[in-house]
Protein backbone atom coordinates (compact mmCIF):
# COMPACT_ATOMS: atom_id res chain seq x y z
CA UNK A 1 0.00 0.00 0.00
CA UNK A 2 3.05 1.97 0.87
CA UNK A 3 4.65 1.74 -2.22
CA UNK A 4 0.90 2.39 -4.48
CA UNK A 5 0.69 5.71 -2.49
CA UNK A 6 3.89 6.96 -2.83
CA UNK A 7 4.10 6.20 -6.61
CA UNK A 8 0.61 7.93 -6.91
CA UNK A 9 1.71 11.15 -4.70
CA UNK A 10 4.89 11.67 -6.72
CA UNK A 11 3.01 11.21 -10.13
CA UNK A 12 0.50 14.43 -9.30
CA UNK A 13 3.43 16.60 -7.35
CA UNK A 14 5.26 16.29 -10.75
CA UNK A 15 1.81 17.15 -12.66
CA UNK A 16 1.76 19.77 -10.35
CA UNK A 17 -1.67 18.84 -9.37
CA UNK A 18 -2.03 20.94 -6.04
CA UNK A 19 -5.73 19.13 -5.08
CA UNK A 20 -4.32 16.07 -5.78
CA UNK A 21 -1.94 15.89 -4.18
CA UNK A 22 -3.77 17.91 -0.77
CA UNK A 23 -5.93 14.46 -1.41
CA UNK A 24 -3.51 12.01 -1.62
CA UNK A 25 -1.69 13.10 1.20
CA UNK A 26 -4.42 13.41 3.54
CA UNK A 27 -5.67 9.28 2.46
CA UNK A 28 -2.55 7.70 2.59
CA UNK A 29 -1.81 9.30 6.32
CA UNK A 30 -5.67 8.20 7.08
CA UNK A 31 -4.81 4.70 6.06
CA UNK A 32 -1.82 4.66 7.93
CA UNK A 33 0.97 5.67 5.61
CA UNK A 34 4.07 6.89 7.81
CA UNK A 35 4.55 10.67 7.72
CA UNK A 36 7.88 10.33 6.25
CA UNK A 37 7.21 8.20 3.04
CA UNK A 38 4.44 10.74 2.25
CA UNK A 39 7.33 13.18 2.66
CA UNK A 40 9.74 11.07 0.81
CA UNK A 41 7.18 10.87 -2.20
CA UNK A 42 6.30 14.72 -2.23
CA UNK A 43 10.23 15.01 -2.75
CA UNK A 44 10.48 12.77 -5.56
CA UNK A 45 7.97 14.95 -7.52
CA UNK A 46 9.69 17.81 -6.67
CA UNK A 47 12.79 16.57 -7.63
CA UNK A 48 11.41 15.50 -10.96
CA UNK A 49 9.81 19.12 -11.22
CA UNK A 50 13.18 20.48 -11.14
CA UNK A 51 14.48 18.00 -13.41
CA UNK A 52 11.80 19.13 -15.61
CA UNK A 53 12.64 22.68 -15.07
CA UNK A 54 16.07 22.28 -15.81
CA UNK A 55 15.21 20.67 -19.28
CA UNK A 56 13.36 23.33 -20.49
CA UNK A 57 9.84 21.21 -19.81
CA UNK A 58 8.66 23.17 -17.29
CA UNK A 59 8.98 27.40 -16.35
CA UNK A 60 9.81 29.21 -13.31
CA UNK A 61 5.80 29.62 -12.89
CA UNK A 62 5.73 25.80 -12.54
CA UNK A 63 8.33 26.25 -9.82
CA UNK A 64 6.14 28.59 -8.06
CA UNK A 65 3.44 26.12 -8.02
CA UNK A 66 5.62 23.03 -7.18
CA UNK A 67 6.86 25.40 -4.14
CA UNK A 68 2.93 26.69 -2.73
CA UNK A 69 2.06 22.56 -3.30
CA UNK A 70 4.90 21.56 -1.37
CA UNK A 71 4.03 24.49 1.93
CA UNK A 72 0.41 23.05 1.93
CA UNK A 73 1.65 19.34 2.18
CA UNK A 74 4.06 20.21 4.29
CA UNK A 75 1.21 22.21 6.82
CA UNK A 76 -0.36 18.87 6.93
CA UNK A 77 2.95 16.78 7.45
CA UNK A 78 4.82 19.21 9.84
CA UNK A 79 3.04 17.89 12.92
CA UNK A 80 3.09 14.58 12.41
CA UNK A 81 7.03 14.71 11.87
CA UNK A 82 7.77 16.58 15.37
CA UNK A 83 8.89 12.29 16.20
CA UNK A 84 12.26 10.80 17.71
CA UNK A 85 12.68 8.91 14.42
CA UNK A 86 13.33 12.03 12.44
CA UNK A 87 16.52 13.41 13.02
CA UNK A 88 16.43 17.34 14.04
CA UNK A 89 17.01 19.01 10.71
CA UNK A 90 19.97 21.14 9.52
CA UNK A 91 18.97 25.11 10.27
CA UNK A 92 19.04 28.15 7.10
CA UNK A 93 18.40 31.54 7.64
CA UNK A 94 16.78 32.59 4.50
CA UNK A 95 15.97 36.53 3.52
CA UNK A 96 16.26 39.21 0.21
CA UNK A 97 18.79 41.64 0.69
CA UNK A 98 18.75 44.64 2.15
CA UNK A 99 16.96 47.51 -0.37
CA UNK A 100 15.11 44.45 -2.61
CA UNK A 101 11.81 43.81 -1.89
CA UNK A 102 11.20 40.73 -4.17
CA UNK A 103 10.15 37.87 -2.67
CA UNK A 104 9.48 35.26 -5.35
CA UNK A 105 12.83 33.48 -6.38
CA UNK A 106 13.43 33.50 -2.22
CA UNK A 107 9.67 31.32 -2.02
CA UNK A 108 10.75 28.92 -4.91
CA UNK A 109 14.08 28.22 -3.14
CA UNK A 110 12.13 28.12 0.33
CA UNK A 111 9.81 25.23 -1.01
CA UNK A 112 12.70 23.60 -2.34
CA UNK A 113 14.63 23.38 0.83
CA UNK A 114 11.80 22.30 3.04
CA UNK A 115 11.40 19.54 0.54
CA UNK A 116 15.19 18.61 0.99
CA UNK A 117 14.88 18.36 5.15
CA UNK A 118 15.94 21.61 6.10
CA UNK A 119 14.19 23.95 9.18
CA UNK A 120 14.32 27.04 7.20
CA UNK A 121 14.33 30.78 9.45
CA UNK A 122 12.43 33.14 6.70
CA UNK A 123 13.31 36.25 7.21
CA UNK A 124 11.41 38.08 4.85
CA UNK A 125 12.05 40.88 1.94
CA UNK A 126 14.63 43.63 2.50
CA UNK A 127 16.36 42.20 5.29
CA UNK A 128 19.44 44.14 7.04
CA UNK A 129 22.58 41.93 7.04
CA UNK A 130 22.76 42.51 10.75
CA UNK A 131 19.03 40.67 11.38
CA UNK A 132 20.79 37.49 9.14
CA UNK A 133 23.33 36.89 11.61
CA UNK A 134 21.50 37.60 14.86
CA UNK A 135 18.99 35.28 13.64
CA UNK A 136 21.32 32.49 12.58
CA UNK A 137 23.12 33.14 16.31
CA UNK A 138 19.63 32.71 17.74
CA UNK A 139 18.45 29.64 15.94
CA UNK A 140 22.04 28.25 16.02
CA UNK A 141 21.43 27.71 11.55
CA UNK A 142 24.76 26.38 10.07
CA UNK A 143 23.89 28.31 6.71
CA UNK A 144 22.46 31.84 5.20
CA UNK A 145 20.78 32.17 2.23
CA UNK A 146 20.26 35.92 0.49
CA UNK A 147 18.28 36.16 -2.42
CA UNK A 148 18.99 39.26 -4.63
CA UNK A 149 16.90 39.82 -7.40
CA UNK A 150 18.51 43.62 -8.44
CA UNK A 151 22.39 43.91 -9.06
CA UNK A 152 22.44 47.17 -6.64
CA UNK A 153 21.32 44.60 -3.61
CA UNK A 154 24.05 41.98 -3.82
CA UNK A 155 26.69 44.00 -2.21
CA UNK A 156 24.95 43.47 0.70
CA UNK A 157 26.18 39.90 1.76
CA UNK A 158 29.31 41.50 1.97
CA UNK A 159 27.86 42.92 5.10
CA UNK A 160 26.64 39.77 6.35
CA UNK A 161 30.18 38.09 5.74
CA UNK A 162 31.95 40.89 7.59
CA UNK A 163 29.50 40.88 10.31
CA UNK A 164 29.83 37.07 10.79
CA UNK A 165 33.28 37.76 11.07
CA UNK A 166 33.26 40.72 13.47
CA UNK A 167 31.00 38.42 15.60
CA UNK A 168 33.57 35.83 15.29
CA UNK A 169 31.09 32.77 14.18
CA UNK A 170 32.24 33.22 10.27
CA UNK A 171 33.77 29.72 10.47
CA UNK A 172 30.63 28.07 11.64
CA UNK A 173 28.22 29.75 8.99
CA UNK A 174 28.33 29.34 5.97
CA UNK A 175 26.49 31.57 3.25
CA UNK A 176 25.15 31.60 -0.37
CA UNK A 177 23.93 34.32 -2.56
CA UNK A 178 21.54 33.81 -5.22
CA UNK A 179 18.89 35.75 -7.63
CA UNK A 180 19.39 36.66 -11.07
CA UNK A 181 21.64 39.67 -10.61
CA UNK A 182 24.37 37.01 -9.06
CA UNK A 183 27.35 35.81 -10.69
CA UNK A 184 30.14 33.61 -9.97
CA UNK A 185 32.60 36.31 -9.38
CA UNK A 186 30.73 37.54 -6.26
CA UNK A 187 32.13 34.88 -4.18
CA UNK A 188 35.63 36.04 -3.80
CA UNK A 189 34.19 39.80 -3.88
CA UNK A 190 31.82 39.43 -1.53
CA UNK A 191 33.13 36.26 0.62
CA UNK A 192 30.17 34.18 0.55
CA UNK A 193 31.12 30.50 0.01
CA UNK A 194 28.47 30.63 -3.32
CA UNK A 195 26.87 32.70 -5.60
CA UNK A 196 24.17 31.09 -8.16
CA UNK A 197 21.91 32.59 -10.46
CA UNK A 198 19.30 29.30 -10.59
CA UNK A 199 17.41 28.18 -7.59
CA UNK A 200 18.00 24.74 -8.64
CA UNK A 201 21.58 24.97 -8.84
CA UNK A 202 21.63 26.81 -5.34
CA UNK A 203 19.62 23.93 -3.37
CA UNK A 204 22.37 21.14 -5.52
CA UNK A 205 24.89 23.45 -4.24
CA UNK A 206 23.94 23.50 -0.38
CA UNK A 207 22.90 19.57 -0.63
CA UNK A 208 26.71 18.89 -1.35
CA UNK A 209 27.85 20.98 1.68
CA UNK A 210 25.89 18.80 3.80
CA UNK A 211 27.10 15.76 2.38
């Protein structure tokens, strides 16, 4: 029955049928489907959305409607997860720079990494580099993530880098930039440990630094 269900609930997350997969979800944990191969299933589909995406199949829209599926399983899930058999999940900080108030690439990467098993600290739009790192101090996150849609706003993890350092916990953090604005470059000027330009690519990127 397992194995039905999770074939079924991957199969409409990829057709990025939001009711259907709402539905699915909410059987297959009536019938007694463990929490965590509903969750394992909703990440195959989204894994196979971004496989999609990165083909060319599928558009950022799709993204944005892989990402709102995955919150309103995950509403459902959340709950039901808070058990000794999951292990405590690895902490992000997640905000736009300071001076951009876009919000959407940030969302897509949001869904993404709540798919992947990380506790993610959203921070919001237009977020001063000084709230990232008293907010990764306070929830003890191991990473930062600062979405910058404009080119003017991606100066500002520069700020967060130096005041990591001037805290002294620059070691223990590390930090990726992303948006559309961001190019490779802006790792060695800004000292962020990444800079990507494709949500996809950022969420491959932070999967490898945890191994």
């Amino acid at each position: 029955m397992t194995t039905d269900f999770a074939k079924e609930i991957k199969e409409v997350m990829t057709a990025l049928e939001t009711e259907k997969v709402i539905d699915r979800v909410q059987r297959a944990l009536r019938l007694g489907v463990g929490p965590t191969d509903v969750l394992d299933a909703l990440r195959g589909g989204v894994q196979e959305v971004g496989r999609k995406y990165e083909e060319g199949e599928y558009f950022i829209s799709d993204l944005v409607i892989a990402g709102e599926t995955m919150k309103k399983a995950l509403e459902i899930l959340k709950p039901l997860l808070k058990t000794k058999e999951v292990k405590e999940p690895i902490g992000i900080v997640l905000g736009s720079a300071y001076g951009d108030l876009h919000d959407i690439g940030k969302e897509i990467v949001k869904s993404l990494l709540l798919s992947a098993g990380l506790e993610v600290y959203d921070l919001g739009v237009d977020v001063s580099p000084g709230k990232f790192v008293e907010e990764s101090q306070k929830t003890y996150a191991r990473l930062i993530g600062i979405s910058a849609l404009l080119s003017t706003t991606t100066p500002a993890a520069a700020d967060v880098t130096r005041e990591l350092s001037a805290r002294a916990v620059r070691e223990r953090v590390k930090v990726i930039l992303g948006g559309a604005a961001v190019r490779d470059w802006m790792v060695e000027k800004f000292g962020v440990d990444g800079a990507v330009d494709d949500a996809m690519k950022g969420v491959r990127l932070i999967q490898s630094w945890l191994g």
